[in-house]
C-alpha atoms as a PDB file:
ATOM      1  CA  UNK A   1       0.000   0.000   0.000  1.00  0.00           C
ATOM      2  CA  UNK A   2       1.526   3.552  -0.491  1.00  0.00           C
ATOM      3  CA  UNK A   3       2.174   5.751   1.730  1.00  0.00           C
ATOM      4  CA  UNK A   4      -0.021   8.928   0.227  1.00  0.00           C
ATOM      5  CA  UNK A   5      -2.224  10.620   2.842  1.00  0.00           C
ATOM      6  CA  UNK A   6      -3.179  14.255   1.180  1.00  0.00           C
ATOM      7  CA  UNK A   7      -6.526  14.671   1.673  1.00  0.00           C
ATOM      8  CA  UNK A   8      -6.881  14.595   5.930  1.00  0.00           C
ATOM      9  CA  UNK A   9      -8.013  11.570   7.514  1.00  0.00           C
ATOM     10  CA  UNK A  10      -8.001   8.078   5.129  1.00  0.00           C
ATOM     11  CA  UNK A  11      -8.769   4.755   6.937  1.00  0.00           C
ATOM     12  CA  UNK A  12      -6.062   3.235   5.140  1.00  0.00           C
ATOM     13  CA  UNK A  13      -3.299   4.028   2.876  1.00  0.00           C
ATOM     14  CA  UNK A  14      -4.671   4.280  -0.946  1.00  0.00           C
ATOM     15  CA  UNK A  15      -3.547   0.426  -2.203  1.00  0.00           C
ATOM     16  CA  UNK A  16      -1.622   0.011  -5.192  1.00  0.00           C
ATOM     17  CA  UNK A  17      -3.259  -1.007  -8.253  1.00  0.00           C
ATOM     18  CA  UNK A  18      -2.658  -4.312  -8.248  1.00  0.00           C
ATOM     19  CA  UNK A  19      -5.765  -7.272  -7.690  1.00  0.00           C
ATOM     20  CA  UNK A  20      -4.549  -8.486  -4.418  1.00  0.00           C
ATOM     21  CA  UNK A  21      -3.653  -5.200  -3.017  1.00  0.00           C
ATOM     22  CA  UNK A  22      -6.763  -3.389  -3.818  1.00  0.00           C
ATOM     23  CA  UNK A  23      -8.368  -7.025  -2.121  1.00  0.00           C
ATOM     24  CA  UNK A  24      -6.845  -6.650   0.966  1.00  0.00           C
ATOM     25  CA  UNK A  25      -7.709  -3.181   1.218  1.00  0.00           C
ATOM     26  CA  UNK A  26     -11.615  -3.424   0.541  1.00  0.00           C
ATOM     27  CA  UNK A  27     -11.616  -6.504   3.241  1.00  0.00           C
ATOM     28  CA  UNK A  28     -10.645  -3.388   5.424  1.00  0.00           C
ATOM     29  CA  UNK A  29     -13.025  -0.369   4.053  1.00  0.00           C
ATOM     30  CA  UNK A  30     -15.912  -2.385   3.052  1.00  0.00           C
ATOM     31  CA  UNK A  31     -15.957  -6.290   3.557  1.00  0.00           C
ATOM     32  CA  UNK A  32     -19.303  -6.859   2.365  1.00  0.00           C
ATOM     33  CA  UNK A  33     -18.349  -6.143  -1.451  1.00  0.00           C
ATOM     34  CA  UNK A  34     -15.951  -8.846  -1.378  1.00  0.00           C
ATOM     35  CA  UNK A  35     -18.197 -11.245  -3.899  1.00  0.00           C
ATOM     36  CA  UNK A  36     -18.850  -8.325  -5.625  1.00  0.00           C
ATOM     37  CA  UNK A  37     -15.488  -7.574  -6.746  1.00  0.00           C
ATOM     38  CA  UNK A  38     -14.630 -11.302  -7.173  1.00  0.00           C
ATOM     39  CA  UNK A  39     -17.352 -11.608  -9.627  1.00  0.00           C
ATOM     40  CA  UNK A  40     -16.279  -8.681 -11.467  1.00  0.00           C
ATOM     41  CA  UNK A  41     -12.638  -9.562 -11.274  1.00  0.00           C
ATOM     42  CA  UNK A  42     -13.749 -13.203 -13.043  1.00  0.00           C
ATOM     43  CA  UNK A  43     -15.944 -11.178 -15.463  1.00  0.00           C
ATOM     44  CA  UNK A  44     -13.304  -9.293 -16.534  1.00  0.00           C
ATOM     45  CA  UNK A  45     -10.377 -11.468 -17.022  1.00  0.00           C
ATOM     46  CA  UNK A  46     -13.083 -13.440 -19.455  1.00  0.00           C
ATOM     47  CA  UNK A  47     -13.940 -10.523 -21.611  1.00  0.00           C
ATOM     48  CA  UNK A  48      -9.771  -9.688 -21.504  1.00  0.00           C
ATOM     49  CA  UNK A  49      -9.817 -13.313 -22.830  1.00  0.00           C
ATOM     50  CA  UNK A  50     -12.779 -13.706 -25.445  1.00  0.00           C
ATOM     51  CA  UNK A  51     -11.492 -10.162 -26.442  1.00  0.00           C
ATOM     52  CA  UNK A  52      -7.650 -10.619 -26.377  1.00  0.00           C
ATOM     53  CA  UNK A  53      -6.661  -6.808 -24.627  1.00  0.00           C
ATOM     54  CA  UNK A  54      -6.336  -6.311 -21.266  1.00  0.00           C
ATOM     55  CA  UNK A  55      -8.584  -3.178 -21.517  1.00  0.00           C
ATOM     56  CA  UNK A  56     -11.402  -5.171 -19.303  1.00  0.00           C
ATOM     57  CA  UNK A  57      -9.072  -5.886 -16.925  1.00  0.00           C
ATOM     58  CA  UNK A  58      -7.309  -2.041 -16.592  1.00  0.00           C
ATOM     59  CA  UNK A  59     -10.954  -1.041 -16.388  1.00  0.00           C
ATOM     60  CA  UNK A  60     -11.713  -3.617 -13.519  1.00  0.00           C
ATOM     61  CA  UNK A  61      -8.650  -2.475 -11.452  1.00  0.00           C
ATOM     62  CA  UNK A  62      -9.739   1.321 -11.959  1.00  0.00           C
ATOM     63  CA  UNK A  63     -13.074   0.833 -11.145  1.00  0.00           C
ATOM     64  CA  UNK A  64     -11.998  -0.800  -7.617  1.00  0.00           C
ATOM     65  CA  UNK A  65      -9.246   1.854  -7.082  1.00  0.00           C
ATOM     66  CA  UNK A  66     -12.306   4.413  -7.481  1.00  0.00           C
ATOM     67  CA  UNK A  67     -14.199   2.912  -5.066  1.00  0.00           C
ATOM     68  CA  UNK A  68     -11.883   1.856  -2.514  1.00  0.00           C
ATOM     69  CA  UNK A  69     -10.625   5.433  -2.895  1.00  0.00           C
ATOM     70  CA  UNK A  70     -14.206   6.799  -1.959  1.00  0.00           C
ATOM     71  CA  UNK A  71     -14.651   3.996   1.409  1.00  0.00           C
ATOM     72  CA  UNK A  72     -11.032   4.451   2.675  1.00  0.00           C
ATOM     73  CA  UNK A  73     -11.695   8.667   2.694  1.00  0.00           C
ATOM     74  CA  UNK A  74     -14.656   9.309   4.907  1.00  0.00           C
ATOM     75  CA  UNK A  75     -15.023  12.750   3.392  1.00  0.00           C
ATOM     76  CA  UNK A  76     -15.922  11.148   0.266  1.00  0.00           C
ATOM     77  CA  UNK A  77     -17.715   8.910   1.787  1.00  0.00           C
ATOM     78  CA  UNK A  78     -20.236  10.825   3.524  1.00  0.00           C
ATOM     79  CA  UNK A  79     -20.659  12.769   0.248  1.00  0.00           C
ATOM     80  CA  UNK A  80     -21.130   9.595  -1.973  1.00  0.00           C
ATOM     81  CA  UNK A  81     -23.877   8.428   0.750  1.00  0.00           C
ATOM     82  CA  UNK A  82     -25.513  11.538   1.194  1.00  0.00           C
ATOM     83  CA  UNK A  83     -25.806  12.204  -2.478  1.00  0.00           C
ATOM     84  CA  UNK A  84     -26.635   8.606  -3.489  1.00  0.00           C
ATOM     85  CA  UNK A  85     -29.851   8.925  -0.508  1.00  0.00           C
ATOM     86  CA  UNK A  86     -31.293  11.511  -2.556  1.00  0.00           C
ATOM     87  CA  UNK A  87     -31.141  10.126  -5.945  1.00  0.00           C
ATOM     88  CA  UNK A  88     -34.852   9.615  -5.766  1.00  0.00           C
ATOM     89  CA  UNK A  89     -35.728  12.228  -3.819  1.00  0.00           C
ATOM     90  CA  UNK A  90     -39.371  13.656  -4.779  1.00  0.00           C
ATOM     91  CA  UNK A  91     -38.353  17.490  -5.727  1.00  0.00           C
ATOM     92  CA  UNK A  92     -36.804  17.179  -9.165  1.00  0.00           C
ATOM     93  CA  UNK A  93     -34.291  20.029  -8.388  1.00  0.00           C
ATOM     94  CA  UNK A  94     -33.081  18.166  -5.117  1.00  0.00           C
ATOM     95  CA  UNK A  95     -32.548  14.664  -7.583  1.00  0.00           C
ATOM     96  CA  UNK A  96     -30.626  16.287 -10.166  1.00  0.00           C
ATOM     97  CA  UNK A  97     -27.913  18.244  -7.261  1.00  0.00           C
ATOM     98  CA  UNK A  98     -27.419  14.796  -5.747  1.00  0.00           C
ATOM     99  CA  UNK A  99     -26.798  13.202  -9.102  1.00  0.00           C
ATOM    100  CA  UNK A 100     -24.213  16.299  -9.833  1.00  0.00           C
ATOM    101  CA  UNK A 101     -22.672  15.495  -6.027  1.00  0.00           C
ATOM    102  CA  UNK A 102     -22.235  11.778  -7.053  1.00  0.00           C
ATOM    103  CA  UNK A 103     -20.562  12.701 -10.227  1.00  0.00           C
ATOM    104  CA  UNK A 104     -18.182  14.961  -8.981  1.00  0.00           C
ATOM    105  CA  UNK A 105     -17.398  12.523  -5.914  1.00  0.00           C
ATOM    106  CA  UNK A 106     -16.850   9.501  -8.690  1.00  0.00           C
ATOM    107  CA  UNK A 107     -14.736  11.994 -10.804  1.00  0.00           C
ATOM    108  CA  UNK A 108     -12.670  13.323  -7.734  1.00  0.00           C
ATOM    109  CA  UNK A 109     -11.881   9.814  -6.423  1.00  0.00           C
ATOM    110  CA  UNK A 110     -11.056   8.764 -10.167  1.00  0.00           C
ATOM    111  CA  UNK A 111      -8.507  11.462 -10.156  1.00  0.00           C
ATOM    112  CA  UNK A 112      -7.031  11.170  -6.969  1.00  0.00           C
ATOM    113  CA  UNK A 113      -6.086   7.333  -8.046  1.00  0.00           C
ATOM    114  CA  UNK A 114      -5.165   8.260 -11.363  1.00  0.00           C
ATOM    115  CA  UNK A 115      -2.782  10.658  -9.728  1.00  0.00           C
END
């Protein structure tokens, strides 16, 4: 795991971008999408396959980066929940801010693990 803590409190360290590393860190930040992430691991080293490009599998690892990025960072966190609880939220207006919220919460985590 690296060492990079810029953005105030973080659970953990952000993981390197490798498949066991960014395992070990979601058994820390969020356990309970374990299966999850297996079945989208398998899912993507079969399309890599059937497909013959790794693009599936660069895709899988950046997805999980994103996300472990958002649970390790409880700033993001709160914002991703908050935002994602009003998705369906009756006044139109209120919807479309949370949907903006999530957006720039999935693009700011995206960044921070693109570096």
């Amino acid at each position: 795991m690296s060492t990079q803590a810029d953005h105030g409190h973080e659970l953990i360290p952000r993981p390197e971008q490798t498949p066991d590393a960014l395992r070990t860190a979601l058994a820390v930040v969020a356990p309970g999408r374990l299966d999850e992430m297996q079945a989208t691991k398998d899912d993507a080293f079969a399309r890599a396959v059937e497909w013959q490009s790794l693009s599936p599998v660069r895709s899988w690892v950046l997805t999980w980066a994103r996300d472990i990025e958002i649970a390790r960072r409880p700033d993001l966190s709160s914002r991703f929940d908050q935002a994602r609880s009003r998705l369906e939220h009756e006044n139109p207006a209120i919807a479309r801010e949370a949907l903006r919220e999530l957006s720039t919460v999935l693009d700011d985590a995206m960044k921070a693990v693109r570096g």
